[in-house]
N, C-alpha and C. Protein backbone atom coordinates (compact mmCIF):
# COMPACT_ATOMS: atom_id res chain seq x y z
N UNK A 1 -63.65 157.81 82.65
CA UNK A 1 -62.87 157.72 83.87
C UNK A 1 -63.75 158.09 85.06
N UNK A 2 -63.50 157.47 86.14
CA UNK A 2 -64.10 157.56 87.39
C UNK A 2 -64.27 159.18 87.94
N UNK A 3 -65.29 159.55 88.52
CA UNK A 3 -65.19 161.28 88.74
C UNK A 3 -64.39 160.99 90.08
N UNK A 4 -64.18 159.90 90.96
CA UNK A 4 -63.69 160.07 91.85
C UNK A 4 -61.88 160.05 91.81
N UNK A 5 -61.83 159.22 91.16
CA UNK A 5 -60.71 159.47 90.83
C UNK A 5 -60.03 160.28 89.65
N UNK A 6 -60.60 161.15 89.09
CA UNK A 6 -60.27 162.59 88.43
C UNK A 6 -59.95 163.55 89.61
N UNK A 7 -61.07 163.53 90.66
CA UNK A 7 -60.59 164.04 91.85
C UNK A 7 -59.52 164.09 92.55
N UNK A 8 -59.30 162.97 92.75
CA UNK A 8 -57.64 162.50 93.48
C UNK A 8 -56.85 162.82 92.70
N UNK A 9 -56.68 162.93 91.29
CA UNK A 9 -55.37 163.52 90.31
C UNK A 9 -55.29 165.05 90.88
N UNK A 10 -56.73 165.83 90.54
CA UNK A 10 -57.09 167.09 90.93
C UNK A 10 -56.29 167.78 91.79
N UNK A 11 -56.83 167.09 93.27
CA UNK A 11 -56.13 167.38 94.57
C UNK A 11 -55.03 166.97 95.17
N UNK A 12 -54.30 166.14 93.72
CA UNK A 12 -52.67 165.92 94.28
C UNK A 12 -52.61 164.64 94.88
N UNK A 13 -53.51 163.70 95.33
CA UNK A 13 -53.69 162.50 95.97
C UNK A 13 -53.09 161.61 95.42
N UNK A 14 -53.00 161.35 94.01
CA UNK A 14 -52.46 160.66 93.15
C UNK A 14 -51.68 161.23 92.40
N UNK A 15 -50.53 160.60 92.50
CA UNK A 15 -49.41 161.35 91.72
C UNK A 15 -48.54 160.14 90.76
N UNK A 16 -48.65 160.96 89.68
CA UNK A 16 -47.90 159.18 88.22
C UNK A 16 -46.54 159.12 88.98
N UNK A 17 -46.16 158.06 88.65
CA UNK A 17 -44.95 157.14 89.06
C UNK A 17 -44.53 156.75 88.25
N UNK A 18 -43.10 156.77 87.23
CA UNK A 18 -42.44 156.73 86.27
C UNK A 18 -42.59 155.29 86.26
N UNK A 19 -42.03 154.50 87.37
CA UNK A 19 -42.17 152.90 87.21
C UNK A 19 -43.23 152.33 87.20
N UNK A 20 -43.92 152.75 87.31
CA UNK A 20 -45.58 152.41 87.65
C UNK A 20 -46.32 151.05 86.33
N UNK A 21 -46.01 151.38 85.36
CA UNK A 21 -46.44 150.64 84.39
C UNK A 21 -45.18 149.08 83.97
N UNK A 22 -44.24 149.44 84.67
CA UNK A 22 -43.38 148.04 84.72
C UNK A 22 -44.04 147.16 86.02
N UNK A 23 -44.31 147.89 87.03
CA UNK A 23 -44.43 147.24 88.01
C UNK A 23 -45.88 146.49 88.12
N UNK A 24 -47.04 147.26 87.59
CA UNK A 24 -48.29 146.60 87.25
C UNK A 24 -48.32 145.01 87.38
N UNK A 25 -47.43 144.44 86.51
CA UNK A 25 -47.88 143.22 86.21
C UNK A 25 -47.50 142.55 87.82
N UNK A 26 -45.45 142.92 88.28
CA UNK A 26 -45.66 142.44 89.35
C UNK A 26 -46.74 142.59 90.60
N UNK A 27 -47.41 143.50 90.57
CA UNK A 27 -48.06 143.86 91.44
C UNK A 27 -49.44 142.63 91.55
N UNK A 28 -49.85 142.80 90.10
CA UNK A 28 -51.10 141.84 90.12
C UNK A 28 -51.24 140.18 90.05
N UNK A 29 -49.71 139.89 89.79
CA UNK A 29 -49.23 138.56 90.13
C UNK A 29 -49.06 138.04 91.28
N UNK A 30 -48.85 139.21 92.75
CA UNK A 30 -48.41 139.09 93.66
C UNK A 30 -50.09 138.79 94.34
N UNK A 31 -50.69 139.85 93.79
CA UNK A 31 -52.24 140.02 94.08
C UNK A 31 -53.17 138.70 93.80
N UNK A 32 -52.91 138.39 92.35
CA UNK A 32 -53.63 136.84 92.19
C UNK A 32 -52.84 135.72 93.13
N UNK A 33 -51.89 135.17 93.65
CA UNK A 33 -51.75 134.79 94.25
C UNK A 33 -52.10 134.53 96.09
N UNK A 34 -51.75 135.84 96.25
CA UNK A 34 -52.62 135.89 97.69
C UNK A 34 -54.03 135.73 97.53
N UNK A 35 -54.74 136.13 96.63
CA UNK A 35 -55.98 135.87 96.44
C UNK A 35 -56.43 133.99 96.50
N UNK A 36 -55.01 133.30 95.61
CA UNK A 36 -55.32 131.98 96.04
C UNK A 36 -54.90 131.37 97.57
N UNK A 37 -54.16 131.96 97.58
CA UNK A 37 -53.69 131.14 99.17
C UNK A 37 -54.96 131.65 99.99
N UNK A 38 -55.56 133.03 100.24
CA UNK A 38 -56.49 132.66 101.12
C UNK A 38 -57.90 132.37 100.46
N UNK A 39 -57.74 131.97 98.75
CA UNK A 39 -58.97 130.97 98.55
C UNK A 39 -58.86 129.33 99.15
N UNK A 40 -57.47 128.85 98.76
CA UNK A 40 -57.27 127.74 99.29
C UNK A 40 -57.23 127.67 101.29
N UNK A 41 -56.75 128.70 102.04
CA UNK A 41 -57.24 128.55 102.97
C UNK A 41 -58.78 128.57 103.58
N UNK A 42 -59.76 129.74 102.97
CA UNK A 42 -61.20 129.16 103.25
C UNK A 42 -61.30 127.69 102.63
N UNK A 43 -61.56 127.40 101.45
CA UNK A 43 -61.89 126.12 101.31
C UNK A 43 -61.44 124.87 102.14
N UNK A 44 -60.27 124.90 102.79
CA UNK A 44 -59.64 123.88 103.80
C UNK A 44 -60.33 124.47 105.33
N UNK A 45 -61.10 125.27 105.08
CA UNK A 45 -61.43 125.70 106.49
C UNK A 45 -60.45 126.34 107.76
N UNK A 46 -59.20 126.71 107.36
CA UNK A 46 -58.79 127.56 108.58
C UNK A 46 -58.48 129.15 108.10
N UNK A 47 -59.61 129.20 108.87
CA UNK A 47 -59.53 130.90 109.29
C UNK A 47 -60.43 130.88 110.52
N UNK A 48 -60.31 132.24 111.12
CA UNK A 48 -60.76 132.37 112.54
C UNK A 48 -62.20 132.90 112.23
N UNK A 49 -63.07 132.47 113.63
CA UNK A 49 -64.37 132.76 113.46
C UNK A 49 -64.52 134.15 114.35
């Protein structure tokens, strides 16, 4: 495990979340998606310079 984040458990920064492991998947579904929309927006070329 990361020393940095052993840290953040440490100092209270991170705290478990009972739902936490249901929600994962929505989370990273939501995540791969935006990841395509602004892959498909660079490749079509609009974004600001």
């Amino acid at each position: 495990m990361n020393f940095d984040y052993k840290e953040c458990v440490e100092k209270g920064k991170i705290k478990e979340y009972s739902r936490g492991q249901e929600l994962a998947p929505k989370e990273l579904k939501e995540g791969e998606e935006d990841y395509m929309t602004a892959d498909d927006s660079f490749k079509d070329e609009k974004f600001k310079l």
